[in-house]
N, C-alpha and C. Protein backbone atom coordinates (compact mmCIF):
# COMPACT_ATOMS: atom_id res chain seq x y z
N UNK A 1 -7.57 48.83 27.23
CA UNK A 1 -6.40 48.07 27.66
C UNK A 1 -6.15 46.96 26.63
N UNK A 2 -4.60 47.18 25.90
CA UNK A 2 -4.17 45.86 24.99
C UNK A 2 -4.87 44.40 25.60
N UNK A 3 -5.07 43.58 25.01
CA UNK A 3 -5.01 41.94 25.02
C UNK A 3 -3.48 41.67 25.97
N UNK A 4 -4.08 40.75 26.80
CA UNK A 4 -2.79 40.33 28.12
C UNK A 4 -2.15 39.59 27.18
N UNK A 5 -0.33 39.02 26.83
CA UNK A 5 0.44 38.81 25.92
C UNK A 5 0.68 37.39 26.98
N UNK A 6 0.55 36.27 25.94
CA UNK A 6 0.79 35.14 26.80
C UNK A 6 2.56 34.92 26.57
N UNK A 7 3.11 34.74 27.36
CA UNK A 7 4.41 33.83 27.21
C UNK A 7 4.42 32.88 26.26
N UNK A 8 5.45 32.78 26.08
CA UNK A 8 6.26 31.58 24.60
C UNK A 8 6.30 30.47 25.73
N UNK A 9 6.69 30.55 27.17
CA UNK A 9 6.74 28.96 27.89
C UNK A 9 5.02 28.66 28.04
N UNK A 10 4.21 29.34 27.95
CA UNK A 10 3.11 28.71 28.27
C UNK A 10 2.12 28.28 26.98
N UNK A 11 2.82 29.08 25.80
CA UNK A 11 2.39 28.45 24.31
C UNK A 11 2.98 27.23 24.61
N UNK A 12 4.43 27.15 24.82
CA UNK A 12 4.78 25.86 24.31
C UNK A 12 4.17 24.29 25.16
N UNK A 13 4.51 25.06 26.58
CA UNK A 13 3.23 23.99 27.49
C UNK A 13 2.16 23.51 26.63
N UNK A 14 1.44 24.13 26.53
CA UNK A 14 -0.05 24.06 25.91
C UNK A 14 -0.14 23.13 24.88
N UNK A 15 0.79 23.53 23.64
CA UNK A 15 1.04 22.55 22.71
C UNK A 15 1.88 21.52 22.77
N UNK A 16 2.42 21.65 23.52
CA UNK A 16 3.27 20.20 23.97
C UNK A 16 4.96 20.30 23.14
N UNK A 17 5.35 21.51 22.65
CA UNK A 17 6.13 21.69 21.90
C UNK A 17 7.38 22.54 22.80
N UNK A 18 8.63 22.48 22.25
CA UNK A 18 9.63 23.55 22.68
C UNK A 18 9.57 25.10 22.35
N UNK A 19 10.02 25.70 23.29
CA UNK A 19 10.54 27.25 23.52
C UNK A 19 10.47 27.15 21.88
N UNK A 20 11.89 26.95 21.43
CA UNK A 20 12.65 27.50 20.29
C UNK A 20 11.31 27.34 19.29
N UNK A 21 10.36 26.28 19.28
CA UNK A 21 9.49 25.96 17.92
C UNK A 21 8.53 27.42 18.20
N UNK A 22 8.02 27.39 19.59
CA UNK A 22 7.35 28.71 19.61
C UNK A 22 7.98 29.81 19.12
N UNK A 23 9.00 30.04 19.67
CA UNK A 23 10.22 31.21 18.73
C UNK A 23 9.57 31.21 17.43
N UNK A 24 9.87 30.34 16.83
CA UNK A 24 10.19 30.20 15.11
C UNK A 24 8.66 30.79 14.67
N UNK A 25 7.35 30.56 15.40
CA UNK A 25 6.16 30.66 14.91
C UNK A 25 5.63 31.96 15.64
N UNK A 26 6.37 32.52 16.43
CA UNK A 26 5.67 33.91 16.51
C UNK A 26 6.63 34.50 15.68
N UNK A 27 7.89 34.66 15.29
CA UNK A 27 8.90 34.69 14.26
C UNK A 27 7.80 35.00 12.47
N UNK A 28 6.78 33.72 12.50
CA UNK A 28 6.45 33.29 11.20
C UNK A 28 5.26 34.27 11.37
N UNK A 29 4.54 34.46 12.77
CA UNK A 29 3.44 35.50 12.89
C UNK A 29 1.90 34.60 13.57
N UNK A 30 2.33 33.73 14.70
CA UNK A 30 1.65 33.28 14.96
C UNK A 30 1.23 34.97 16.38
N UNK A 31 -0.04 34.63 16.44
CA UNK A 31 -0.58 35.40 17.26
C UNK A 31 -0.17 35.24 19.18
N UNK A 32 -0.09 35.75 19.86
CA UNK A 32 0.33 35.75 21.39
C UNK A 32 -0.71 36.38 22.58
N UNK A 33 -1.86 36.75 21.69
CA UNK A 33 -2.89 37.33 22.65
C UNK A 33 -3.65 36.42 23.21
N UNK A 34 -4.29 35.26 22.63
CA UNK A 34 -4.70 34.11 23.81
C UNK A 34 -4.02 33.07 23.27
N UNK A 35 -4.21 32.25 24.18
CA UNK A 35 -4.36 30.69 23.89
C UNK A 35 -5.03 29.97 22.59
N UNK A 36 -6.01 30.36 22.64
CA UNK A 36 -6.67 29.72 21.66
C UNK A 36 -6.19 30.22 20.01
N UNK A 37 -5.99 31.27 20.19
CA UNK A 37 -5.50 31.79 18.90
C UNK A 37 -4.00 31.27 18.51
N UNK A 38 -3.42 31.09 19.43
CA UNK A 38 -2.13 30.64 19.35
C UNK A 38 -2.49 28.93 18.75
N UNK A 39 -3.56 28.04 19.58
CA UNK A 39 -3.54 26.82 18.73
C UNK A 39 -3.94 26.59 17.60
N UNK A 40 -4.98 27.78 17.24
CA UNK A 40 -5.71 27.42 15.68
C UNK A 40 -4.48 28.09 14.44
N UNK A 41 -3.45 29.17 15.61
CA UNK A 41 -2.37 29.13 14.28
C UNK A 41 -1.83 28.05 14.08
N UNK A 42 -1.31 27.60 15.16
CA UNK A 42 -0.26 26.27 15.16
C UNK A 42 -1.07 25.16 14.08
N UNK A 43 -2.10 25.06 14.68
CA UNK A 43 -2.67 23.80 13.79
C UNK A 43 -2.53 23.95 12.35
N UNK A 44 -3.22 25.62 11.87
CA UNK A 44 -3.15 25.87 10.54
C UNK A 44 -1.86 25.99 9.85
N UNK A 45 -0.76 26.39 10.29
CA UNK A 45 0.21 26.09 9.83
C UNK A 45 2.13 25.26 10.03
N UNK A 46 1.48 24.50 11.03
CA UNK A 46 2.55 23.67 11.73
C UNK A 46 2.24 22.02 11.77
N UNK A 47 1.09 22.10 12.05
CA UNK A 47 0.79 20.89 12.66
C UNK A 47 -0.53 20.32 12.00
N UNK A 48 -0.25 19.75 10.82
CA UNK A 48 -1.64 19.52 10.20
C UNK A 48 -2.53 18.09 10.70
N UNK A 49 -1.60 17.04 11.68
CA UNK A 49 -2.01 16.39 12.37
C UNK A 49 -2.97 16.79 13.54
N UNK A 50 -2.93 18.14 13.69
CA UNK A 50 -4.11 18.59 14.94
C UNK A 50 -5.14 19.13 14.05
N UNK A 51 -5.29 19.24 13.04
CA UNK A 51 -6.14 20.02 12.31
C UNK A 51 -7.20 18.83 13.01
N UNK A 52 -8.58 19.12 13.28
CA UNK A 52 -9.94 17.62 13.31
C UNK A 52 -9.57 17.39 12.30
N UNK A 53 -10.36 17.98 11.26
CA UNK A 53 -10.29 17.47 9.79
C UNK A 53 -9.34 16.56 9.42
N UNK A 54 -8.04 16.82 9.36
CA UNK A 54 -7.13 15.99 9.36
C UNK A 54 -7.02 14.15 9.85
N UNK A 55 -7.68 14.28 10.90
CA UNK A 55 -7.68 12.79 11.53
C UNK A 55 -8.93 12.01 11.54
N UNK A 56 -9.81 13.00 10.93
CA UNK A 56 -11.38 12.00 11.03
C UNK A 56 -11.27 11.64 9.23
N UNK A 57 -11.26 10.37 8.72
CA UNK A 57 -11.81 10.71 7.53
C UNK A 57 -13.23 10.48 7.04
N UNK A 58 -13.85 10.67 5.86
CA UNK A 58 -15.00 10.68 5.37
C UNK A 58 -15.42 9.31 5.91
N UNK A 59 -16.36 9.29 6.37
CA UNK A 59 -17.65 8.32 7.11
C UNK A 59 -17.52 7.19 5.86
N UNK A 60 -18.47 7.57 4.74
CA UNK A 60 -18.15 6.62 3.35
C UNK A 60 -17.16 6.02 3.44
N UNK A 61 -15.20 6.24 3.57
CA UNK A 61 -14.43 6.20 3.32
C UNK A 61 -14.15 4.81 4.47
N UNK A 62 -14.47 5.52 5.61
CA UNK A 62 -14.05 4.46 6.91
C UNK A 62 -14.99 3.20 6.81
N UNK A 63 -16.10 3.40 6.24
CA UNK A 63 -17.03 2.10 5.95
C UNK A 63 -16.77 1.29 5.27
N UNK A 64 -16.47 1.98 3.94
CA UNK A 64 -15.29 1.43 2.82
C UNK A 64 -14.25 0.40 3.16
N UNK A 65 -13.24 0.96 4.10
CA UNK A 65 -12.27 0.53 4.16
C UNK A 65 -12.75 -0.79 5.28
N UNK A 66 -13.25 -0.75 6.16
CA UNK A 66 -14.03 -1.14 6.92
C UNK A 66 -14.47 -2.64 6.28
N UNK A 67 -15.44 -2.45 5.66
CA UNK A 67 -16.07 -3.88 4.38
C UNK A 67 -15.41 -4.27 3.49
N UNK A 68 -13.65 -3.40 3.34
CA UNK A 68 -12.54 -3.91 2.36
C UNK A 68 -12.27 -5.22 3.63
N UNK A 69 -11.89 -4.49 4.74
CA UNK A 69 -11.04 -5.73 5.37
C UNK A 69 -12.13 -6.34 6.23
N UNK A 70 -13.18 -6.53 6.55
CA UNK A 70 -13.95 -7.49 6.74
C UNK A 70 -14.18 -8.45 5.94
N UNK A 71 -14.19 -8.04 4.89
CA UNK A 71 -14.11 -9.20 3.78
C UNK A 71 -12.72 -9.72 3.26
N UNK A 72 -11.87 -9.37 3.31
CA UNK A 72 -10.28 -9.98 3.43
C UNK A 72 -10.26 -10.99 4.49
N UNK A 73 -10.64 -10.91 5.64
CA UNK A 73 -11.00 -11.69 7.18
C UNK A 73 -11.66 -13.14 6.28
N UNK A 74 -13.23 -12.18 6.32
CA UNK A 74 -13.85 -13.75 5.49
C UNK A 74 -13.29 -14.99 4.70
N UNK A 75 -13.05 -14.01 4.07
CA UNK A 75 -11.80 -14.92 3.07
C UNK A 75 -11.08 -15.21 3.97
N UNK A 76 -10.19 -15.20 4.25
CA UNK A 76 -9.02 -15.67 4.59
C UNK A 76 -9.93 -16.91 5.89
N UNK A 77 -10.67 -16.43 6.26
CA UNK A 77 -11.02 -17.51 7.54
C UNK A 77 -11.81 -18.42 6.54
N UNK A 78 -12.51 -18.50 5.22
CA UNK A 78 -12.80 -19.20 4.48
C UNK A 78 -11.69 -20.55 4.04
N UNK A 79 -11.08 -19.76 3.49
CA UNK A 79 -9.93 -20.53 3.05
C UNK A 79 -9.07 -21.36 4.13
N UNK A 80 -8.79 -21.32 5.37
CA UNK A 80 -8.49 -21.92 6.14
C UNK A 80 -9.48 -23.10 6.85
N UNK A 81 -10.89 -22.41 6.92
CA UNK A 81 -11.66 -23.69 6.91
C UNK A 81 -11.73 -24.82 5.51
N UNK A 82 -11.27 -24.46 4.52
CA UNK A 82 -11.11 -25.02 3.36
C UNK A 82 -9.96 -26.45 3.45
N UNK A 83 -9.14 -25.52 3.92
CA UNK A 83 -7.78 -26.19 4.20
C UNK A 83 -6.82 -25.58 3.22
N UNK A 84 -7.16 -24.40 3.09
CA UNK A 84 -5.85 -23.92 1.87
C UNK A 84 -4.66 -23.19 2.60
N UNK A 85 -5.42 -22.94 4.03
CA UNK A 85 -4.64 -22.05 4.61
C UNK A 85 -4.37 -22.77 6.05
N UNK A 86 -2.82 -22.55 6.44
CA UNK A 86 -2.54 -23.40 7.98
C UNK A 86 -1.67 -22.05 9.00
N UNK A 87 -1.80 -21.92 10.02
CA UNK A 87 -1.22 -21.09 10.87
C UNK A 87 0.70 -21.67 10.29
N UNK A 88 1.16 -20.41 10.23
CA UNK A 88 2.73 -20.46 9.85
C UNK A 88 3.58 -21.32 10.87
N UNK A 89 2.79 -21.26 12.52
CA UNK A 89 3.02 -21.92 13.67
C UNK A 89 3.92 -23.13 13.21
N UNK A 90 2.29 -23.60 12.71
CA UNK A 90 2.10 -25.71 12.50
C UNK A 90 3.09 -25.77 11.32
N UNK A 91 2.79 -24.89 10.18
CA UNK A 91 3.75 -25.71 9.63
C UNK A 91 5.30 -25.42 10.02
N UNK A 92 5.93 -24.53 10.84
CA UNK A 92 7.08 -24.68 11.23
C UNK A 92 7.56 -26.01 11.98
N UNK A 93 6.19 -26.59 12.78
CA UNK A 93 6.25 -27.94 13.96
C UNK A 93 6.64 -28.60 12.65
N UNK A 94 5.64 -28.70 11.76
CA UNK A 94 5.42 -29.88 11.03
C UNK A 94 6.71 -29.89 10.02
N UNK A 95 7.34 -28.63 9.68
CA UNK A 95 8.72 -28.81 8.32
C UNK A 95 9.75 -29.46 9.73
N UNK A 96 9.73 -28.88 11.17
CA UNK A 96 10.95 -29.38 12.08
C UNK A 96 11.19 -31.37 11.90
N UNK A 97 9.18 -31.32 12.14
CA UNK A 97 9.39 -33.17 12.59
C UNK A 97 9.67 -33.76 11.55
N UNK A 98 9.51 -33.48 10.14
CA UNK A 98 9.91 -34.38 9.00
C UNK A 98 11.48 -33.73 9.06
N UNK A 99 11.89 -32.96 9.35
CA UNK A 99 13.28 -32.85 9.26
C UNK A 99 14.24 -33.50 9.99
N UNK A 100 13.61 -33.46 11.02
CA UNK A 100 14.33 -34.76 12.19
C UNK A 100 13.76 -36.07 11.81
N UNK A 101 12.42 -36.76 11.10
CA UNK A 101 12.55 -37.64 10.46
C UNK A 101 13.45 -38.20 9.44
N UNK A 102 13.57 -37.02 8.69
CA UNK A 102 14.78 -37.12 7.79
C UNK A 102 15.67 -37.87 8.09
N UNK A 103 16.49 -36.74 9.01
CA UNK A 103 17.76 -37.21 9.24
C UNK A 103 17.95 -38.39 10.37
N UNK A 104 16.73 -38.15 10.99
CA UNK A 104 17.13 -39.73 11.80
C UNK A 104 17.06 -41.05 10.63
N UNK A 105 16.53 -41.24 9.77
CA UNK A 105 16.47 -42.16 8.59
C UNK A 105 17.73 -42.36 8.38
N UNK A 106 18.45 -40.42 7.91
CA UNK A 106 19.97 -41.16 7.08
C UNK A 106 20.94 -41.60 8.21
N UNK A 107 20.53 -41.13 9.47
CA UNK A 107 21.64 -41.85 10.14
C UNK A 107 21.99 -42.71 10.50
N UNK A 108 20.76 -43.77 10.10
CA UNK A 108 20.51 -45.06 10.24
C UNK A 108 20.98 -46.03 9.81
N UNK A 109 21.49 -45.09 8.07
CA UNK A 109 22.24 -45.95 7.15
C UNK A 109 23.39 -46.59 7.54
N UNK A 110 24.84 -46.09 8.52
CA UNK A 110 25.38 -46.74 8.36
C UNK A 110 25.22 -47.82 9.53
N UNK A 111 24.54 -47.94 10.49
CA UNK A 111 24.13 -48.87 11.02
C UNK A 111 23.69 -49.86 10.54
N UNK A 112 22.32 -49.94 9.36
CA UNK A 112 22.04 -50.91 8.80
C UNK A 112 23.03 -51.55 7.57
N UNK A 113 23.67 -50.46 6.91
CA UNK A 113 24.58 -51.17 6.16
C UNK A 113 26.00 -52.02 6.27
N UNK A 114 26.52 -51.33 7.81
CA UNK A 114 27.60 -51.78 8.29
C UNK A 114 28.61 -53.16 7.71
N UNK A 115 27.76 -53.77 7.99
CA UNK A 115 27.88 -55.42 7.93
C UNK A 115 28.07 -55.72 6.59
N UNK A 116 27.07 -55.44 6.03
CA UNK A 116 26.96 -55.87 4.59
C UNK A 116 28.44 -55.15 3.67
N UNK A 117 28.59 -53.75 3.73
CA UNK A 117 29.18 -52.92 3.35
C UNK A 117 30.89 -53.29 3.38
N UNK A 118 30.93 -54.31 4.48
CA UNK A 118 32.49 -54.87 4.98
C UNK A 118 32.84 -55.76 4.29
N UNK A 119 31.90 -56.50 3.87
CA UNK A 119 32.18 -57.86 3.35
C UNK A 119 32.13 -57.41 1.74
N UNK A 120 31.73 -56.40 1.29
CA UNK A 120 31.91 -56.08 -0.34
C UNK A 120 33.59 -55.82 -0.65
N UNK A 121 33.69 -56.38 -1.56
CA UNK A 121 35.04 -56.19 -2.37
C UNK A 121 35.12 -54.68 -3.60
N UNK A 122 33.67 -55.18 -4.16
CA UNK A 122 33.78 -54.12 -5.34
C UNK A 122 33.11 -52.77 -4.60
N UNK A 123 33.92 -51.39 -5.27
CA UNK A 123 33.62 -50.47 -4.58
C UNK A 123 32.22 -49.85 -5.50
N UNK A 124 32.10 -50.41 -6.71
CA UNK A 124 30.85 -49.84 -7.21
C UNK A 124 29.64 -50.55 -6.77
N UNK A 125 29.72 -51.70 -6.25
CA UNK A 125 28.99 -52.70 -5.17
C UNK A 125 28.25 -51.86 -3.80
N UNK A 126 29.49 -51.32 -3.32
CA UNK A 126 29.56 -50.71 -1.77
C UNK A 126 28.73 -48.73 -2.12
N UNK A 127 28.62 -48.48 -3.55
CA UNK A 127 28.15 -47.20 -3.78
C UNK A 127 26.38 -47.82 -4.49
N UNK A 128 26.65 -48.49 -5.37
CA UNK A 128 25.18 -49.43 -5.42
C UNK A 128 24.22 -48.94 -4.09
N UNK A 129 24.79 -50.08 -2.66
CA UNK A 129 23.85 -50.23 -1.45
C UNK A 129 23.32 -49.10 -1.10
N UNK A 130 24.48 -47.94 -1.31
CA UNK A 130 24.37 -46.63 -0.51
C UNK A 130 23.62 -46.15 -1.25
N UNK A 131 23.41 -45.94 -2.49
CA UNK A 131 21.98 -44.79 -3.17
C UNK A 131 21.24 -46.18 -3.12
N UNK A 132 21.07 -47.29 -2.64
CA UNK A 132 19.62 -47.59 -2.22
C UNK A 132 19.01 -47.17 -1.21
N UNK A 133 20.05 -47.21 -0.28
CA UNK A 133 19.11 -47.00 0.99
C UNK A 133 19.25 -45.36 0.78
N UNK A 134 19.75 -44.53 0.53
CA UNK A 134 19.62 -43.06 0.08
C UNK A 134 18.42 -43.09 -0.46
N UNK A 135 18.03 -43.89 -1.54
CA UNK A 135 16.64 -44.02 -2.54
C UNK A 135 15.41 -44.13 -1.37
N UNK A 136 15.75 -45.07 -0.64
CA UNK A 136 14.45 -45.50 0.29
C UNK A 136 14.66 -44.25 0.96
N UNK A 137 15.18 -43.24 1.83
CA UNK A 137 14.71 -42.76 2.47
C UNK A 137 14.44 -41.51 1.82
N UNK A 138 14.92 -41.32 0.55
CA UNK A 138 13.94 -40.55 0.12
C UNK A 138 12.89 -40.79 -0.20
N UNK A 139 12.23 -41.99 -0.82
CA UNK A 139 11.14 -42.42 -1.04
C UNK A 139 10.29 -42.23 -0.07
N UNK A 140 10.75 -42.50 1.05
CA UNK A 140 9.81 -42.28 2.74
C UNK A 140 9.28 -41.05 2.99
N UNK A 141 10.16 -39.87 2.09
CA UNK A 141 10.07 -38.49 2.56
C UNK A 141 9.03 -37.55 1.42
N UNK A 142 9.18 -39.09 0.53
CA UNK A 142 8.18 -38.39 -0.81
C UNK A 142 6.89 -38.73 -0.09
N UNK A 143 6.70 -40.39 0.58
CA UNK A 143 5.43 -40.89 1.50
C UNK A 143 4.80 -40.14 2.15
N UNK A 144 5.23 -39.03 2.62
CA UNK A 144 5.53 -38.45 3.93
C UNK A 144 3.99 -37.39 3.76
N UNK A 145 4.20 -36.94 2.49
CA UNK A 145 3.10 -35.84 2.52
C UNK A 145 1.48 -36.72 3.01
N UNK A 146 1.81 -37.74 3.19
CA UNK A 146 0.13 -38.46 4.30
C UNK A 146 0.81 -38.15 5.56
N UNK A 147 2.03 -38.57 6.17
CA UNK A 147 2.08 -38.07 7.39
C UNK A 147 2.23 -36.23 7.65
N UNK A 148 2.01 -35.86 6.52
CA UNK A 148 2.30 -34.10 7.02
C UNK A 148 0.80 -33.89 7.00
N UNK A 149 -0.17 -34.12 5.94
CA UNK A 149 -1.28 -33.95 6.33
C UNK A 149 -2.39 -34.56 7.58
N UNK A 150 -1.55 -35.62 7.67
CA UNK A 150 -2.46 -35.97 9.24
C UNK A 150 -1.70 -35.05 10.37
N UNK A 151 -0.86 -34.52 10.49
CA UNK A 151 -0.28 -33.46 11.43
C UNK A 151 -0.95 -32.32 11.08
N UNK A 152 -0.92 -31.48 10.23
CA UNK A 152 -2.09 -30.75 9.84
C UNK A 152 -3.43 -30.29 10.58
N UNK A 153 -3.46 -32.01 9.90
CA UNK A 153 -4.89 -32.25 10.50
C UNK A 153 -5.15 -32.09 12.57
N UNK A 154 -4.55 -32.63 12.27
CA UNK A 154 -4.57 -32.98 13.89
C UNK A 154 -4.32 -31.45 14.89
N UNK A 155 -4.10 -30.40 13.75
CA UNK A 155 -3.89 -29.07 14.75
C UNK A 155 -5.40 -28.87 15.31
């Protein structure tokens, strides 16, 4: 008595695949007498992701790669205990608060200059005041890298 002929819906069950792909591979000469023969075709020539071989690699290789990035880790957690390295977090807090330091500084200007600024006649007088106090608060923002590193610090 022939080998019992499995169905194309229960190949494709099995492999998790459609009718039509089974089509195409008994088409190409995949076998239909069991199951099993039907997956070691598929694997061998469809699906090289089911092959084992395919998904295990060499032991050496995974150790390898393994003690590549364990030691990338080291480092990198080295260097952050160093201080070379800061979570991207902090310094986003820390570029926001000097930025709102910033600008709360320049907005300050015309408050503090107000007064003074009214009573000038000459207009190269009234541009003088303004890149001073422009000067100082940049100067504050050059200062600043002690207040960015005590924020830093303080994570």
């Amino acid at each position: 008595m022939p080998p019992r002929r499995l169905t194309q819906k229960q190949i494709a069950e099995a492999l998790g695949v459609s009718h039509t792909t089974v089509s195409a591979c008994v088409a190409d000469g995949m076998p239909v007498s069991s199951l099993d023969k039907a997956k070691d075709w598929y694997r061998a020539h469809r699906d090289p992701t089911l092959r084992p071989e395919a998904n295990i690699p060499e032991l050496s290789e995974s150790r390898s790669k393994k003690a590549h990035h364990d030691a990338a880790l080291a480092e990198l957690a080295h260097r952050k205990m160093a201080g070379e390295l800061v979570e991207a977090a902090m310094v986003r807090r820390v570029a926001t608060a000097v930025a709102a330091e910033t600008r709360a500084s320049l907005e300050r200007i015309p408050d503090r200059l107000a007064d003074r600024l009214a009573r000038e006649r000459e207009p190269s007088r009234v541009a003088q005041l303004l890149m001073e106090a422009i000067d100082e608060v940049l100067a504050d923002l050059g200062r600043g890298e002690q207040r960015i590193r005590e924020m830093l610090d303080a994570r």
